[in-house]
Protein backbone atom coordinates (compact mmCIF):
# COMPACT_ATOMS: atom_id res chain seq x y z
CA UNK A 1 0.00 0.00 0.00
CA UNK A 2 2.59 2.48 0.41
CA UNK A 3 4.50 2.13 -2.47
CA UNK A 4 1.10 3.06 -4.24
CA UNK A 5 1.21 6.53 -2.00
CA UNK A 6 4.70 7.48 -2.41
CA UNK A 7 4.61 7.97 -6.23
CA UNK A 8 1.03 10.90 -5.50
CA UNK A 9 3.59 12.54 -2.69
CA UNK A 10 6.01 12.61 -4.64
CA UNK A 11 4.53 14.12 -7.44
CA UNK A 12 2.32 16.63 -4.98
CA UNK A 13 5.91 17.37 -3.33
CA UNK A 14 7.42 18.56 -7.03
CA UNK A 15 4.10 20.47 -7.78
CA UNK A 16 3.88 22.47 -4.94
CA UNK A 17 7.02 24.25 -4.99
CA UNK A 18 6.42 27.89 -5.32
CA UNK A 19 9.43 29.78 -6.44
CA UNK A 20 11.60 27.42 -7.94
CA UNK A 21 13.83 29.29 -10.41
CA UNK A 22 15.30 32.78 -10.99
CA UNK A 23 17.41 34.21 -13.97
CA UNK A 24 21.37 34.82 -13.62
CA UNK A 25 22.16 37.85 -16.43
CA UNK A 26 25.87 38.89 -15.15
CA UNK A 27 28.10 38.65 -12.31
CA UNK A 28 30.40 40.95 -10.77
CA UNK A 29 33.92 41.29 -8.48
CA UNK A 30 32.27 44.96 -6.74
CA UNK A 31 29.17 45.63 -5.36
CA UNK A 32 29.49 48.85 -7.42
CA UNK A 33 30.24 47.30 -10.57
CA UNK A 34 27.01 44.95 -10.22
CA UNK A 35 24.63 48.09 -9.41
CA UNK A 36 25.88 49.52 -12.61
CA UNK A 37 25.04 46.51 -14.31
CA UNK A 38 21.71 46.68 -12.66
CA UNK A 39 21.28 50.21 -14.47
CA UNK A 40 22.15 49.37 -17.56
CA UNK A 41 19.69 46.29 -17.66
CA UNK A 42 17.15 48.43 -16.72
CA UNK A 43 17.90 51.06 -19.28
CA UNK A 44 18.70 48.29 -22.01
CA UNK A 45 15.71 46.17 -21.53
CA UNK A 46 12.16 48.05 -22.16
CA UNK A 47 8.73 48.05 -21.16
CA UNK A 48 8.05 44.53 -22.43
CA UNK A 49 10.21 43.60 -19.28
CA UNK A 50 8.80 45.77 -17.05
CA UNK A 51 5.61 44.72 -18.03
CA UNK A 52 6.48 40.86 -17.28
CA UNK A 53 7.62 41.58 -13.95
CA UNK A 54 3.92 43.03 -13.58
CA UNK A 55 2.57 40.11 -14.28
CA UNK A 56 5.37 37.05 -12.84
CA UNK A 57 5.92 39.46 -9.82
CA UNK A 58 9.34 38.95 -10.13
CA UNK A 59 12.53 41.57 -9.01
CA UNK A 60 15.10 42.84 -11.02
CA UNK A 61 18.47 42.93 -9.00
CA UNK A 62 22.26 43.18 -8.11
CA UNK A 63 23.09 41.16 -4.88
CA UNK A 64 25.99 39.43 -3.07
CA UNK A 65 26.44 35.76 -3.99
CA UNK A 66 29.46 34.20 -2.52
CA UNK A 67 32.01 36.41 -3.29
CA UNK A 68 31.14 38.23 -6.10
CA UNK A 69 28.02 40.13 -6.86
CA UNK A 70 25.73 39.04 -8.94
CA UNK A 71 22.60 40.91 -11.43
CA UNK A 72 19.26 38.12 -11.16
CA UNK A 73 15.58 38.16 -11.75
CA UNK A 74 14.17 36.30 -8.82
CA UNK A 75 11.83 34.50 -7.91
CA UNK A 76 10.01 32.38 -10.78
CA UNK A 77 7.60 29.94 -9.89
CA UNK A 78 8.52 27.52 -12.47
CA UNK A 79 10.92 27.00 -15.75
CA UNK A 80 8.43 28.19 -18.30
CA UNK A 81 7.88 31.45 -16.88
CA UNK A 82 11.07 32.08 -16.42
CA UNK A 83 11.94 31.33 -20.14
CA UNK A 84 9.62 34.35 -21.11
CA UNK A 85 11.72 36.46 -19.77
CA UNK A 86 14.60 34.46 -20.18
CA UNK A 87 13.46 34.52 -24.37
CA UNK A 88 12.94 38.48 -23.96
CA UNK A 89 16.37 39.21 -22.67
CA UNK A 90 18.79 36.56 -24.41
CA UNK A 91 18.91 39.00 -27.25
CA UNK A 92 21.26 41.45 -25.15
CA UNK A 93 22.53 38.81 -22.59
CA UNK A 94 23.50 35.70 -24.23
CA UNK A 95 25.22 34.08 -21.32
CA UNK A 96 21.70 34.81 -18.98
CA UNK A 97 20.26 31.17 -17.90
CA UNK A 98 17.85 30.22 -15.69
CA UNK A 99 19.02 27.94 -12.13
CA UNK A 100 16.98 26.64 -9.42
CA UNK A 101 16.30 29.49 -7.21
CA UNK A 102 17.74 29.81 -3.80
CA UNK A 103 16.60 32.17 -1.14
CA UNK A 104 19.33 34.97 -0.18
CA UNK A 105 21.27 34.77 3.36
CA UNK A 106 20.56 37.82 4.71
């Protein structure tokens, strides 16, 4: 009987996940360096991406990761709608991806 449950919590366990992924654009050495970074993004990119973070309700920016800095679009609920943004942006940032999304130490 309860290797007939395990398979349902299993898959209820992968479904209910909220905020699974997030979008790495650049990284940085300074904190500085990264916040200009975070500018230019925002002055590169247009209103179709401002517009998608309306609707994901996702943030655009520059934080400390290890030890460097790095520019991300966090949190995503799941892969495919972070590959609409993902699919907007790759024309200006070609080494952008998309990783499983961790929450930041504070």
């Amino acid at each position: 009987m309860r290797y007939i449950i395990l398979p349902f919590l299993l898959i209820q366990l992968l479904f209910s996940q909220n905020l699974s992924k997030k979008i790495m654009v650049t990284s940085s050495k300074t904190e500085k360096k990264a916040q200009e970074e975070l500018n230019r993004f925002n002055e590169l990119t247009g209103e179709r991406v401002k517009k998608l973070q309306e609707e994901l309700n996702f943030e655009i920016k520059a934080r400390p990761s290890g030890k460097f800095y790095v520019l991300v679009l966090e949190p995503f609920e799941n892969y495919s709608k972070a590959k609409i943004v993902l699919d907007e942006i790759k024309f200006r940032y070609t080494d952008a991806y998309i990783s499983k999304y961790t929450q930041p130490k504070k």
